[in-house]
N, C-alpha and C. Protein backbone atom coordinates (compact mmCIF):
# COMPACT_ATOMS: atom_id res chain seq x y z
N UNK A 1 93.83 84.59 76.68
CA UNK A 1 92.59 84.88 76.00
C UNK A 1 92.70 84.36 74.57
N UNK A 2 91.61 83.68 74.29
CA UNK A 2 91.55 83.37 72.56
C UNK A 2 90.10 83.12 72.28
N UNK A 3 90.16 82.91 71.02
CA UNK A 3 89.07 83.47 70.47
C UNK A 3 88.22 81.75 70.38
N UNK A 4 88.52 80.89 70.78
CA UNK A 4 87.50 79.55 70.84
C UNK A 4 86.48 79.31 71.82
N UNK A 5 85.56 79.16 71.59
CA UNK A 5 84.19 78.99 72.41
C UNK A 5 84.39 78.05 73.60
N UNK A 6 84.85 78.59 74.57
CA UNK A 6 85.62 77.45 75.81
C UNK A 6 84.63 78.42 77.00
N UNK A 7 85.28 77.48 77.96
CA UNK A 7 84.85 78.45 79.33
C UNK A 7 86.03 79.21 79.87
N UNK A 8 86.78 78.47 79.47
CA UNK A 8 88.27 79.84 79.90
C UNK A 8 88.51 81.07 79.04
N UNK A 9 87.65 81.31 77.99
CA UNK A 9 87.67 82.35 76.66
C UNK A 9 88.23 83.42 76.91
N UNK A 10 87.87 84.03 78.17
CA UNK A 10 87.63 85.44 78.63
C UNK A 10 89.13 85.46 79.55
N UNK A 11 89.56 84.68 79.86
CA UNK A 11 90.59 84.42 81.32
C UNK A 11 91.78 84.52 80.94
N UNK A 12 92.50 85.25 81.72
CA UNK A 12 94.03 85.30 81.16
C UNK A 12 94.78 84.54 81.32
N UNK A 13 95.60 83.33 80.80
CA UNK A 13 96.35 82.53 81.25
C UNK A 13 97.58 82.87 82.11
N UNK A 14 97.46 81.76 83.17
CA UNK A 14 98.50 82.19 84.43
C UNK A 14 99.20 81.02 84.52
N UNK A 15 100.46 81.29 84.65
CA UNK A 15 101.73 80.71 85.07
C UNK A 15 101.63 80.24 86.59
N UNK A 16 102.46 79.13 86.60
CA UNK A 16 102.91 78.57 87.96
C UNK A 16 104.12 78.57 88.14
N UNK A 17 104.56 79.04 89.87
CA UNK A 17 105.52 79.09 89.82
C UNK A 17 106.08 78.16 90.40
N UNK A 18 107.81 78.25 90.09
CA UNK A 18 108.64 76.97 90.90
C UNK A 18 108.57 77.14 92.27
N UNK A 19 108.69 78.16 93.38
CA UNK A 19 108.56 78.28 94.10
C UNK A 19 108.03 79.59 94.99
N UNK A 20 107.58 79.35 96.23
CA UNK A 20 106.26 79.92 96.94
C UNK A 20 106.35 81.59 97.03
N UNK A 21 108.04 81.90 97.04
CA UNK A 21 107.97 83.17 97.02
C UNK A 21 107.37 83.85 95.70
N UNK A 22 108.15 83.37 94.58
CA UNK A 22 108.01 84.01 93.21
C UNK A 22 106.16 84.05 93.12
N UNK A 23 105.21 83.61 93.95
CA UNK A 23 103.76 83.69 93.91
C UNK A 23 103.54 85.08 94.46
N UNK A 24 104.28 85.61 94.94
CA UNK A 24 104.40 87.16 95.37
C UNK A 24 105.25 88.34 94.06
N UNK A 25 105.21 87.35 93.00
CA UNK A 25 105.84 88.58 92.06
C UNK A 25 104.66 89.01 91.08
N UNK A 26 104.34 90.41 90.75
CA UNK A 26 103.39 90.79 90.13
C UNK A 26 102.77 90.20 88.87
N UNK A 27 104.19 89.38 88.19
CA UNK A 27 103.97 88.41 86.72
C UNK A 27 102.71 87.48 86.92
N UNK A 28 102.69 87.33 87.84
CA UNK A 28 102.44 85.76 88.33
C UNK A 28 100.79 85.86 89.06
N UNK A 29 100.63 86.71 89.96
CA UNK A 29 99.62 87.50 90.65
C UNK A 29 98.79 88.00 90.09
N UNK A 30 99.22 89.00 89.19
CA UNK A 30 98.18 89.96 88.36
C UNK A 30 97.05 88.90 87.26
N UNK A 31 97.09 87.90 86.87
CA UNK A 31 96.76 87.44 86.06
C UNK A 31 95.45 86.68 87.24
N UNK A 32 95.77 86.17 87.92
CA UNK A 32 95.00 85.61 88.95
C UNK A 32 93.83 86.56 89.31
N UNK A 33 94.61 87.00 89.65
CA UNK A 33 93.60 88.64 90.20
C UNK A 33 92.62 89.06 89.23
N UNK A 34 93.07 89.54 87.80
CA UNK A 34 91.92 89.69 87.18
C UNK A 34 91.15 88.85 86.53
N UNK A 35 91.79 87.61 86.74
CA UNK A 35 90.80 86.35 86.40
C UNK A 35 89.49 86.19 87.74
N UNK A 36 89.88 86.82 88.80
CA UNK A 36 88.99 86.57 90.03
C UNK A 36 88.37 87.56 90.35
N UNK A 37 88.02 88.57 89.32
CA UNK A 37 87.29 89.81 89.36
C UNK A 37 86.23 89.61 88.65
N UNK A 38 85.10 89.85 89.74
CA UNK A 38 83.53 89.54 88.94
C UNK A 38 83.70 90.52 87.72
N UNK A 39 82.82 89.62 86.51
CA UNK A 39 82.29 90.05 85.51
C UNK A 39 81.94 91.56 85.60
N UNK A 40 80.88 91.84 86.58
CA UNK A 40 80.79 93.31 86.38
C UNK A 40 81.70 94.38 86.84
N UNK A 41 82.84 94.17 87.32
CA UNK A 41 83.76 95.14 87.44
C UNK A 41 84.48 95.11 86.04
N UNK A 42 84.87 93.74 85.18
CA UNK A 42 85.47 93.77 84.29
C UNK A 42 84.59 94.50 83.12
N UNK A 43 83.72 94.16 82.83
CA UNK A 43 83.05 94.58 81.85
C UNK A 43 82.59 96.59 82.07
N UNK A 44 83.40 96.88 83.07
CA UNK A 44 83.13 98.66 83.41
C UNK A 44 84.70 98.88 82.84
N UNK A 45 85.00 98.20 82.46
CA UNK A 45 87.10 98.68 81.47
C UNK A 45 86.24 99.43 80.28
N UNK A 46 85.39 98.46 79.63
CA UNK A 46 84.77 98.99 78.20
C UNK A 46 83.78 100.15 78.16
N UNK A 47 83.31 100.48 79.43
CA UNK A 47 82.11 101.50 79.23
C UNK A 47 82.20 102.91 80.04
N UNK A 48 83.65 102.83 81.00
CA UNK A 48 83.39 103.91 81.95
C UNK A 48 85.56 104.62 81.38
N UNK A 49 85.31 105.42 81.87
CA UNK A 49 86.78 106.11 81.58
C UNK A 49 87.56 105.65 82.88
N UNK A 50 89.07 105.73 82.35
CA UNK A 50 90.14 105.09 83.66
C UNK A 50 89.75 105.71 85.02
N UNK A 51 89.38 107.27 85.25
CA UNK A 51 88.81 108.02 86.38
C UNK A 51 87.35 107.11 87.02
N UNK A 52 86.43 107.07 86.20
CA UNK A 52 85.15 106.42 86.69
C UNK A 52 85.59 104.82 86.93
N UNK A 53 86.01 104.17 86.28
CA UNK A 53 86.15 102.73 86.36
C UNK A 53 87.05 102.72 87.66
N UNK A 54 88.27 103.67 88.37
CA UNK A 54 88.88 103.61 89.55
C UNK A 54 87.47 104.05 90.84
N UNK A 55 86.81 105.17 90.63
CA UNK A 55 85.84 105.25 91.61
C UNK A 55 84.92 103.91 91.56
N UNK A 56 84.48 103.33 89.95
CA UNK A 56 83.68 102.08 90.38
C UNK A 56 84.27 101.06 91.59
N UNK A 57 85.61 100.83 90.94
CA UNK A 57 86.09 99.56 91.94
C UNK A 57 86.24 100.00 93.21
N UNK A 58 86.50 101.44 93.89
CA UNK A 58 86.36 101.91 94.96
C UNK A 58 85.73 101.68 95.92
N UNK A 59 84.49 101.95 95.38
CA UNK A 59 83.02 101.60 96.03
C UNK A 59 82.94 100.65 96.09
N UNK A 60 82.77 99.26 95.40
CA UNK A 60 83.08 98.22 95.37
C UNK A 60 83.34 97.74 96.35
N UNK A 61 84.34 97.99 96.73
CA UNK A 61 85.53 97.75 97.92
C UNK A 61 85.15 98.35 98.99
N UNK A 62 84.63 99.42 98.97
CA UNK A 62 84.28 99.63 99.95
C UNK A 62 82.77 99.05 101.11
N UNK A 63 82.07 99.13 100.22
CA UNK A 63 80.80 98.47 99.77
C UNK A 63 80.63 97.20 100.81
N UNK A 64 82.10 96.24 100.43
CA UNK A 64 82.06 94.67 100.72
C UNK A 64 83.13 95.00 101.84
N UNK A 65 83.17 96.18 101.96
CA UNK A 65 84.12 96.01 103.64
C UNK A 65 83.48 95.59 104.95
N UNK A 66 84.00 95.06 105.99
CA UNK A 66 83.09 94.72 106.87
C UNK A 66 83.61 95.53 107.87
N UNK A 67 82.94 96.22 109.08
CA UNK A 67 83.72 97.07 110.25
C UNK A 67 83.51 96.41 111.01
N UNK A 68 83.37 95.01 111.33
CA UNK A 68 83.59 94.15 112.36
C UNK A 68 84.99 93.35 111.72
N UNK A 69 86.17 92.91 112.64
CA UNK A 69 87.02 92.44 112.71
C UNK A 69 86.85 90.60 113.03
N UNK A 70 87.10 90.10 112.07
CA UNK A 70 86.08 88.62 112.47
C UNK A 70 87.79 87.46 112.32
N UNK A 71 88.87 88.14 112.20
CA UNK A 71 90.27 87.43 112.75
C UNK A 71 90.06 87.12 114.42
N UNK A 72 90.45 86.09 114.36
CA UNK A 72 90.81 85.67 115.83
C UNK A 72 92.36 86.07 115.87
N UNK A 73 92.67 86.55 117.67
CA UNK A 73 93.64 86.74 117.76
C UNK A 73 94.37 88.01 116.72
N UNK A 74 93.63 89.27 116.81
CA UNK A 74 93.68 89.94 115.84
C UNK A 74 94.89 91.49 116.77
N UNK A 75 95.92 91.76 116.01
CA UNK A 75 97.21 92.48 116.38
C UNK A 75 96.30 93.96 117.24
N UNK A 76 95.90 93.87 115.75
CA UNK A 76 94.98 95.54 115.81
C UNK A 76 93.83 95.58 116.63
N UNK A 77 93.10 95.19 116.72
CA UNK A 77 91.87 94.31 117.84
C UNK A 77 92.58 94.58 119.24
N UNK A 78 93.40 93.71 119.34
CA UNK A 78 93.95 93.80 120.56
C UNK A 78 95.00 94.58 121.22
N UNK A 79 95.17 95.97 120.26
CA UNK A 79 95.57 96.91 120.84
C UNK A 79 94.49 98.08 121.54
N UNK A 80 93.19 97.80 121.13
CA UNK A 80 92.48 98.58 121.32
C UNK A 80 91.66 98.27 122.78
């Protein structure tokens, strides 16, 4: 994040790694992640308390869940 009138302004700079595992270490991940979080979840850090801002993203999530299983060849699917 810095303060110059860019389009990356807002975005946290993320590292690359040397190799495919270390893309599974939280350093590396977390930055991605909240770079790929719509605007309006980010902008509820500044206006709602750590309790409300966890129920916002909740719903959220829940919200955009789908109860159809749309994997082919799916483990869980096909135990049922």
């Amino acid at each position: 994040m810095h303060n110059y009138n860019t389009r990356a302004k807002d975005n946290i700079h993320t590292f690359r790694a040397k190799h495919e595992f270390a893309m599974k270490y939280l350093r590396l991940s977390l930055p991605h992640t909240i770079n790929e979080t719509p605007d309006a979840i980010k902008n509820k850090i500044y206006t709602h308390s750590l309790h409300g801002f966890i129920i916002y993203i909740k719903t959220c999530l829940l919200n955009n869940y789908s109860d159809i299983c749309t994997l082919s060849n799916c483990y869980i699917c096909q135990l049922n």
